[in-house]
Structures are given as structure tokens and as C-alpha cells.
Protein backbone atom coordinates (compact mmCIF):
# COMPACT_ATOMS: atom_id res chain seq x y z
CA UNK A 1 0.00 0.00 0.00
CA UNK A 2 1.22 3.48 -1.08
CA UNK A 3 1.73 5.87 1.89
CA UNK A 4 1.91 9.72 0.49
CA UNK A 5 3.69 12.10 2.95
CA UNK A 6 1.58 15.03 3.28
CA UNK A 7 4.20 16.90 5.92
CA UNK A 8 4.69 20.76 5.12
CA UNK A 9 7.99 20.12 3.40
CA UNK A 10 6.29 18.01 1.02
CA UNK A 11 3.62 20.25 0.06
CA UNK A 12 6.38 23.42 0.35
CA UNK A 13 8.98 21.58 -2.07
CA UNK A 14 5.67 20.45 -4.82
CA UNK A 15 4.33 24.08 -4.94
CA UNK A 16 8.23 24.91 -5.30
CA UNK A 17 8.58 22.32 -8.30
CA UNK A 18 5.40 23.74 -10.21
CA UNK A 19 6.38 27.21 -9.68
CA UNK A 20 9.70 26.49 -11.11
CA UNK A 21 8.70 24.21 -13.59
CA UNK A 22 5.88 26.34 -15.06
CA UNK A 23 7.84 29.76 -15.50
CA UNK A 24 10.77 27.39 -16.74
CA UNK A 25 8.12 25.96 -19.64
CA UNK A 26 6.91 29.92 -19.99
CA UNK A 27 10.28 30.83 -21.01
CA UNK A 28 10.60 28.21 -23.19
CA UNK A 29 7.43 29.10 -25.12
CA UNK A 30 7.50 32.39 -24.97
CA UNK A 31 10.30 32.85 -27.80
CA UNK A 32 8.96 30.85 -29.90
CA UNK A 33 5.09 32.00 -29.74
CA UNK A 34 6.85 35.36 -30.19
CA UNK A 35 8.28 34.11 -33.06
CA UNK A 36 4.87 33.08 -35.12
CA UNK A 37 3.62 36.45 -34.09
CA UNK A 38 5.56 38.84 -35.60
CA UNK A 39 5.47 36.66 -38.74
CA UNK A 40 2.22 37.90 -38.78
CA UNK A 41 3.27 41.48 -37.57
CA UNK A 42 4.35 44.90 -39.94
CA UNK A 43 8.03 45.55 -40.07
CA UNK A 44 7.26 48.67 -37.77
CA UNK A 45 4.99 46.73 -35.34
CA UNK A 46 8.40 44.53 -34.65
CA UNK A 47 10.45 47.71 -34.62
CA UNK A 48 8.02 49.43 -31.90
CA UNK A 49 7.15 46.75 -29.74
CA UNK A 50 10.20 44.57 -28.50
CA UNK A 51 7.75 41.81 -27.47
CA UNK A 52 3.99 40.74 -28.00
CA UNK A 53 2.54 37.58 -28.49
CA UNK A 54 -0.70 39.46 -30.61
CA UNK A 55 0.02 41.25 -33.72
CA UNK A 56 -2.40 44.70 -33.90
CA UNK A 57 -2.58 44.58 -37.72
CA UNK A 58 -1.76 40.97 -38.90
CA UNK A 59 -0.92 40.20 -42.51
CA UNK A 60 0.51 37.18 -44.52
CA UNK A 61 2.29 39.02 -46.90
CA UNK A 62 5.69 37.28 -45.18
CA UNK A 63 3.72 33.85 -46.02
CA UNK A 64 2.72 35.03 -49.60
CA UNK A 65 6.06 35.96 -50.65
CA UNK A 66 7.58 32.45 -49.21
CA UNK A 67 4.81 30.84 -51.03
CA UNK A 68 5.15 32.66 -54.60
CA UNK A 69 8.84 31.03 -54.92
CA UNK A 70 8.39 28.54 -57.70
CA UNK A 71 11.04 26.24 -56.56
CA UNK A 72 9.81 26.29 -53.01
CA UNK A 73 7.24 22.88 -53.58
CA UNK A 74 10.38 21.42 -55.19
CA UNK A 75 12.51 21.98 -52.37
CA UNK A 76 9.95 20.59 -50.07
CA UNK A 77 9.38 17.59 -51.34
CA UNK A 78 13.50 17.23 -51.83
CA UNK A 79 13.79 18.10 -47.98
CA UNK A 80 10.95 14.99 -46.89
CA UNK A 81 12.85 12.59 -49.41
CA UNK A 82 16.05 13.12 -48.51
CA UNK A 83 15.07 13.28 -44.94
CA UNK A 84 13.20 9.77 -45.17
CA UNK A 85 15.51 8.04 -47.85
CA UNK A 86 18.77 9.74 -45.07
CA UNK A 87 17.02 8.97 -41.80
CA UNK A 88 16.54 5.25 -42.76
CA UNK A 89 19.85 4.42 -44.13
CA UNK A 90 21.45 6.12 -40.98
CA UNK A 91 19.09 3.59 -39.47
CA UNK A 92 19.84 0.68 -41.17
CA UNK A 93 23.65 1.12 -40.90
CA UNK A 94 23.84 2.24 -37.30
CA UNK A 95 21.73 -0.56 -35.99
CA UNK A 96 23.34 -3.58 -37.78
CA UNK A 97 26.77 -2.49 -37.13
CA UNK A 98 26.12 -1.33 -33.33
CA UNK A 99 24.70 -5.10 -33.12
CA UNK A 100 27.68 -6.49 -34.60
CA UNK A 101 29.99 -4.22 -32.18
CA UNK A 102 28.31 -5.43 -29.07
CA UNK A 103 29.30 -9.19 -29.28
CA UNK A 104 32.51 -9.87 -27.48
CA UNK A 105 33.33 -12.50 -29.65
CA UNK A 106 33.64 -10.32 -33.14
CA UNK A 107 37.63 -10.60 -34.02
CA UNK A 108 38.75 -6.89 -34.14
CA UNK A 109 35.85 -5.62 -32.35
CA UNK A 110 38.36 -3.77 -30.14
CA UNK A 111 40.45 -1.96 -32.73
CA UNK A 112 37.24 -0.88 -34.46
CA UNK A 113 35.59 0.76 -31.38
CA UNK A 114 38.70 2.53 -31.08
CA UNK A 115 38.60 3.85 -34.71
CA UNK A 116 35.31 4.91 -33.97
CA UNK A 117 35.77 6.69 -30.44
CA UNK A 118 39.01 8.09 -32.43
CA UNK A 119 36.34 9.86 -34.93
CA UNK A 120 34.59 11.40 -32.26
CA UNK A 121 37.68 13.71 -31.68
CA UNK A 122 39.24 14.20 -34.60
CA UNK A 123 37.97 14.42 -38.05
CA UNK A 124 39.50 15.04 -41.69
CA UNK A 125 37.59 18.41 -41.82
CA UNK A 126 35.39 20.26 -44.58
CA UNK A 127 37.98 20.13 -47.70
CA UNK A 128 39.06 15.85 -47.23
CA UNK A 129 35.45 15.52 -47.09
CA UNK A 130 34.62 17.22 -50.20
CA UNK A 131 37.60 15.51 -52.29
CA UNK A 132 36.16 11.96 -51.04
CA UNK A 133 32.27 13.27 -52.41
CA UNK A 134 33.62 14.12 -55.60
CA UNK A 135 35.98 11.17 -56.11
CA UNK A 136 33.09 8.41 -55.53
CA UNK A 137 30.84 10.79 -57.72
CA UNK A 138 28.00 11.95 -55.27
CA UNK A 139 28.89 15.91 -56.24
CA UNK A 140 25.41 17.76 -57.17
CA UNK A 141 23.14 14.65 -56.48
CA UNK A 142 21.11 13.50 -53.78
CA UNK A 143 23.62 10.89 -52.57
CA UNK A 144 25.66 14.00 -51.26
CA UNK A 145 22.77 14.95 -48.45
CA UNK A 146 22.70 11.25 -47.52
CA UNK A 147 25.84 9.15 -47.16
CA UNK A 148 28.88 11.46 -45.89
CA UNK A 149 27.22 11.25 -42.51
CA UNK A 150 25.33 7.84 -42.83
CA UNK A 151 26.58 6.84 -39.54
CA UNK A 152 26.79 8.88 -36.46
CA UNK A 153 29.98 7.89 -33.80
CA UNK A 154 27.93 8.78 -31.00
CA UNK A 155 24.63 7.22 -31.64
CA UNK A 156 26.61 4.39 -32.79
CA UNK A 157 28.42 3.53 -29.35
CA UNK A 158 24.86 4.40 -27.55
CA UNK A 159 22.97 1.65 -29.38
CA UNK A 160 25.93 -0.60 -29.38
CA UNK A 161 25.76 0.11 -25.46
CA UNK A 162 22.02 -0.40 -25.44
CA UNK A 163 22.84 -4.44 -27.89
CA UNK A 164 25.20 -5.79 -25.40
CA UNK A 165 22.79 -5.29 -21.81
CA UNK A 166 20.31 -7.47 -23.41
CA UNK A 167 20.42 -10.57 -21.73
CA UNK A 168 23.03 -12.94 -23.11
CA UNK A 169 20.38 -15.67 -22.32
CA UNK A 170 18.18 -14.37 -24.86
CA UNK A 171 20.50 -15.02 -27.76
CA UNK A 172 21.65 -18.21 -26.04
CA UNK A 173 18.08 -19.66 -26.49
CA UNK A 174 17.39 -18.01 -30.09
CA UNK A 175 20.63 -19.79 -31.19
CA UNK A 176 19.41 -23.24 -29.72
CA UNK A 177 16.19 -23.17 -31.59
CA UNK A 178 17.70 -22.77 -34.68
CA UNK A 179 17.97 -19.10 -35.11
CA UNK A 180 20.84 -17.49 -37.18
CA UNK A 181 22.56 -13.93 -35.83
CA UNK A 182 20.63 -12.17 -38.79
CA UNK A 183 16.77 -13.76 -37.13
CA UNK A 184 18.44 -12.90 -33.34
CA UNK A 185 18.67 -9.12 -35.21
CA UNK A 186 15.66 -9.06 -36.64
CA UNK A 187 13.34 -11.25 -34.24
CA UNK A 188 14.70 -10.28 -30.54
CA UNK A 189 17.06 -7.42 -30.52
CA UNK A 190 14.75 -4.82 -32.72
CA UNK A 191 11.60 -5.88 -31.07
CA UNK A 192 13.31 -4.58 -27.51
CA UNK A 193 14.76 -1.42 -29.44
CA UNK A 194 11.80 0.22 -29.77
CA UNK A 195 12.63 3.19 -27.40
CA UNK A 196 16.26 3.68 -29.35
CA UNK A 197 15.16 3.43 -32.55
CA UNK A 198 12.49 6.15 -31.79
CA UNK A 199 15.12 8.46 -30.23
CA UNK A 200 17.64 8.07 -32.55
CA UNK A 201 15.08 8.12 -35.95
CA UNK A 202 14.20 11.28 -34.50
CA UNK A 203 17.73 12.89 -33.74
CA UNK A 204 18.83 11.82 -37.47
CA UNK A 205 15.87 12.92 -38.76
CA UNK A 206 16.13 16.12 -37.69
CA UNK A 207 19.57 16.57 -38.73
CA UNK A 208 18.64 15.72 -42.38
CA UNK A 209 15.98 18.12 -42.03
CA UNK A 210 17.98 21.32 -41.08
CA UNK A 211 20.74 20.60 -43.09
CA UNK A 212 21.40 23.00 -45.90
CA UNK A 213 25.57 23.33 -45.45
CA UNK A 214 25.45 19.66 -47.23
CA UNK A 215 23.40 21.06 -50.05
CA UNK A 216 25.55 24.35 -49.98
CA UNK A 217 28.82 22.78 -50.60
CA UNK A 218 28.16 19.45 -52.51
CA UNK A 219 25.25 20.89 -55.03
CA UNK A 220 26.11 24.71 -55.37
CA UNK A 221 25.07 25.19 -58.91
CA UNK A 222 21.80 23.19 -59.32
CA UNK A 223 19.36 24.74 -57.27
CA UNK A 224 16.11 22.37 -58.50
CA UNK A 225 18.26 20.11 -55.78
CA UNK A 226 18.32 21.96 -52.98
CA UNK A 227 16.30 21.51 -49.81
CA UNK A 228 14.05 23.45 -48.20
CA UNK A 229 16.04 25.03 -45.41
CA UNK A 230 18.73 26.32 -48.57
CA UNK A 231 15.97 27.92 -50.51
CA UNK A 232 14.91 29.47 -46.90
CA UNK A 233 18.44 30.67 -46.30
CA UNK A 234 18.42 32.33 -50.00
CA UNK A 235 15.27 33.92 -49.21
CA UNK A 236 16.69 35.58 -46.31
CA UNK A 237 19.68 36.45 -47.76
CA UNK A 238 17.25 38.05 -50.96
CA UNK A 239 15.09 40.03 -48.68
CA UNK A 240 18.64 41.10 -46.81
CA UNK A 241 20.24 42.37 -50.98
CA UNK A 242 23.01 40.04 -50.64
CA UNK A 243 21.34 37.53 -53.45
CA UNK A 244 19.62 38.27 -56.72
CA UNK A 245 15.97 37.72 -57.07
CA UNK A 246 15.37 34.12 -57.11
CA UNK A 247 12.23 34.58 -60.03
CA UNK A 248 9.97 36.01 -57.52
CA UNK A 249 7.45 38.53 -58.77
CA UNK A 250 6.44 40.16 -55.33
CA UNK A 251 7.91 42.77 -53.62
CA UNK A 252 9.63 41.62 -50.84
CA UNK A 253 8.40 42.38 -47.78
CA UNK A 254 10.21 44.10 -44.57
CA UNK A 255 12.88 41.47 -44.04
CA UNK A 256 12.34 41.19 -40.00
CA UNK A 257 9.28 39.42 -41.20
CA UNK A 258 10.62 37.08 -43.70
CA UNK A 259 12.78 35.77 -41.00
CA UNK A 260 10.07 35.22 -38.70
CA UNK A 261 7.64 33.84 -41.38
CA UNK A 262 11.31 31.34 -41.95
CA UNK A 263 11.72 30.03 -38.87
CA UNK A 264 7.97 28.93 -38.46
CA UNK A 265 8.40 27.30 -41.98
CA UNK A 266 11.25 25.54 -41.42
CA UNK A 267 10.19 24.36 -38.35
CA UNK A 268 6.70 23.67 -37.95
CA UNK A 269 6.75 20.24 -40.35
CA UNK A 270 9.54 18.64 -37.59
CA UNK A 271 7.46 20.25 -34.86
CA UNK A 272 4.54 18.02 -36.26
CA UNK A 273 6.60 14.73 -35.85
CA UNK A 274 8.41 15.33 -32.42
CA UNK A 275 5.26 14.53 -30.07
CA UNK A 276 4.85 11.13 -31.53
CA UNK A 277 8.45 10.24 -30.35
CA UNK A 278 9.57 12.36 -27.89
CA UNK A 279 8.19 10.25 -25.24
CA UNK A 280 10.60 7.97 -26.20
CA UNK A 281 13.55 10.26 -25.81
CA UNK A 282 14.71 9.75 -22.10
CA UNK A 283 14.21 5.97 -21.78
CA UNK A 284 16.16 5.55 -25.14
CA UNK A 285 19.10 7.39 -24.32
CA UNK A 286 19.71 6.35 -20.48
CA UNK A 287 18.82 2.73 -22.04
CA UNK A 288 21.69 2.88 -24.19
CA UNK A 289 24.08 4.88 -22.27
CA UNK A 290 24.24 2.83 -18.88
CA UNK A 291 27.20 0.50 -19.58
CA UNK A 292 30.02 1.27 -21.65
């Protein structure tokens, strides 16, 4: 039976907690909501009010002149691909080699953890990278967005972790009735990786999704490739007279909205995912991240 302790202190600390917990989740929201509002606001609404959360006059002509780029459907629809077609072969890759890296009994598994954790400090930097793209002939295609960073170090040695504290029993009676490592992969060890492979689909998925220094540098001159967060930047950058116009036939509007009316588009598709998985974000990562 459950006894609650209902001394002072108790009740003193749990009006403490919501206190501090609700202003922390205020401050957290706040930016943001002001954010969508002066989206909606006139470029001198912005300048005269430092914050509001209700725009006195509110207009979409931010929205309308994001909207009238012709290659802005395009670049959608390159971003979701890209981030689907990315986010499951980081998947794929991470999760059969973090298997293979937690058995004891792989020959070399030592010196390739260390290869690995050696990665995580040092790395051949932006111009290597760019010589190994164009040499395997990824430059100004899709490929480019995807496989440079198919596998992540860290969410590699996480998972791996998260493999090897599953019960060695488990695999001990999978082999015994017949399974094969591949069916102990596929049949036992996914099935009770449903919290990491939620966190981590998420974490990759958002990284394909925000990316646009990829796009920049591997796929500079064919902009029908670019995702939507490089189109976004170059709409910034147009409204700002650092670009030429991009085939728009609008006037741009005051460029303090643009870049409000930008970060709600950029974000508001991942914002639509997150709740589905972020339940899953605490147990996967201290699931994975207890042993080393």
C-alpha cells in the first residue's frame, strides 16, 4: 500500500517544483510563440514593440512571398525525401553495425571501437570531405545529403551500449532453436529497441531536415536540388540584398518578417513529428548509455 507524505515540506517543495517548472516551460514558449507572431506582424509593429505575443494589424504578406517562390514545392518535397531516404539508411547502418559491435566475440571488435571513439575527436575536416564526395561521384546529387554522414559515432556507441545489456540468455536460447545472428537481429534485438530506434530516428531525422551546409557545398550550382532550409536561407539572404531575385514577382516584404515567417516554416513540419516520439527520448538514451 502506497503511503503519500503530506508533511509541510512536502507540500512546500511540490508548490516549489510547479512554480519552477511552469515559468521554466513559460520561457521556453515564450520565444517561440513570439516568433509566429511577428510573422504575422508589420516591419514597424516589430520595430516598436520589443515583445507581444498578438500582432495589432496581422498580414501574410511574409507567407505570400515564401509561397510565390516557384522552386519552393520542389525543395519541399526534396527536404521529406532526402530526410526519409537519409534517416533510414542512418538507421539501417547504425543498428546492424552497433549489433555487430556489441558481441565480445567479433575478431577486431576492439580496434574498431577505437577507430570509432578516435572519430569522435578528430575528423579530416570540410575540404578531405569534399575531395572523397567528388571522387566516388555523389557531387550535385542526392547521394551527397545522404551518405557522408550515414553513420553517427555517437549514436553508434549508444545503441551498441544499449545491444550488449540485453540478456546474453536471450541469444543463447534463439541460437538453440535454430535461429541465425541475422533472425536474433531481426526477431529479438529490434523488437526490444523500440525506445532507441524512436530516439535516434528522431535525432537523425532532424539533422537531415535542417541541413542546408550539405546542399551548400556538394550541389552549389543546381538549385532544382536543394532543400528546403537552402531555398529558406536564400530567401533571407534576398530580402537582406546580398542575393539576386530568385524569379519572384512580389515585392519583398520588410525582411524582419521574412525571417520570422522562416523560422515557423522551417520548423513547424519537424514540430509536427516530435510529439509522436519524444516520449521515447529519455528511456532511449539512459537505455543505451548505462554501460560502456
Amino acid at each position: 500500500m502506497k503511503v503519500r507524505n503530506d508533511s509541510a515540506a512536502s507540500r512546500i517543495f511540490d508548490v516549489f517544483n510547479y512554480i519552477f517548472l511552469g515559468v521554466y516551460g513559460v520561457a521556453c514558449i515564450l520565444p517561440f510563440a513570439y516568433v509566429v507572431a511577428a510573422s504575422f506582424a508589420s516591419e514597424s509593429e516589430i520595430i516598436s514593440r520589443s515583445v507581444f505575443l498578438f500582432p495589432k494589424k496581422p498580414t501574410v504578406a511574409a507567407y505570400e512571398f515564401i509561397m510565390s517562390s516557384p522552386t519552393l514545392p520542389r525543395a519541399f518535397l526534396t527536404s521529406v525525401g532526402v530526410t526519409l531516404a537519409g534517416t533510414a539508411t542512418n538507421m539501417v547502418l547504425t543498428l546492424t553495425m552497433g549489433f555487430a559491435l556489441s558481441k565480445k566475440y567479433l575478431i577486431g571488435r576492439g580496434v574498431i571501437m577505437n577507430f570509432i571513439a578516435f572519430t569522435l575527436v578528430f575528423s579530416g575536416g570540410l575540404i578531405p570531405t569534399f575531395l572523397v564526395v567528388k571522387s566516388v561521384g555523389l557531387l550535385n546529387s542526392y547521394g551527397a545529403l545522404i551518405f557522408p554522414g550515414a553513420i553517427s559515432a555517437f549514436n553508434l556507441i549508444v545503441i551498441k551500449n544499449f545491444f550488449q545489456n540485453l540478456p546474453a540468455e536471450l541469444e543463447d536460447a534463439a541460437k538453440m532453436d535454430g535461429c541465425t545472428d541475422f533472425m536474433v537481429f531481426t526477431r529479438i534485438a529490434l523488437p526490444l529497441s523500440m525506445p532507441v530506434i524512436a530516439t535516434f530516428t528522431l535525432m537523425y531525422a532532424v539533422g537531415h531536415w535542417n541541413d542546408y551546409y550539405s546542399a551548400l557545398i556538394y550541389i552549389p550550382a543546381d538549385n532544382k536540388k536543394w532543400p528546403l532550409q537552402l531555398i529558406l536561407r536564400q530567401i533571407v539572404m534576398l530580402t537582406a540584398g546580398r542575393v539576386e531575385d530568385m524569379d519572384y514577382t512580389m515585392t519583398p516584404p520588410p525582411a524582419q518578417s521574412i525571417k520570422m515567417a522562416v523560422i515557423v516554416v522551417a520548423t513547424v513540419p519537424i514540430l509536427c513529428v516530435y510529439p509522436f516520439l519524444q516520449k521515447h527520448f529519455a528511456k532511449g538514451v539512459l537505455m543505451g548509455s548505462v554501460k560502456g
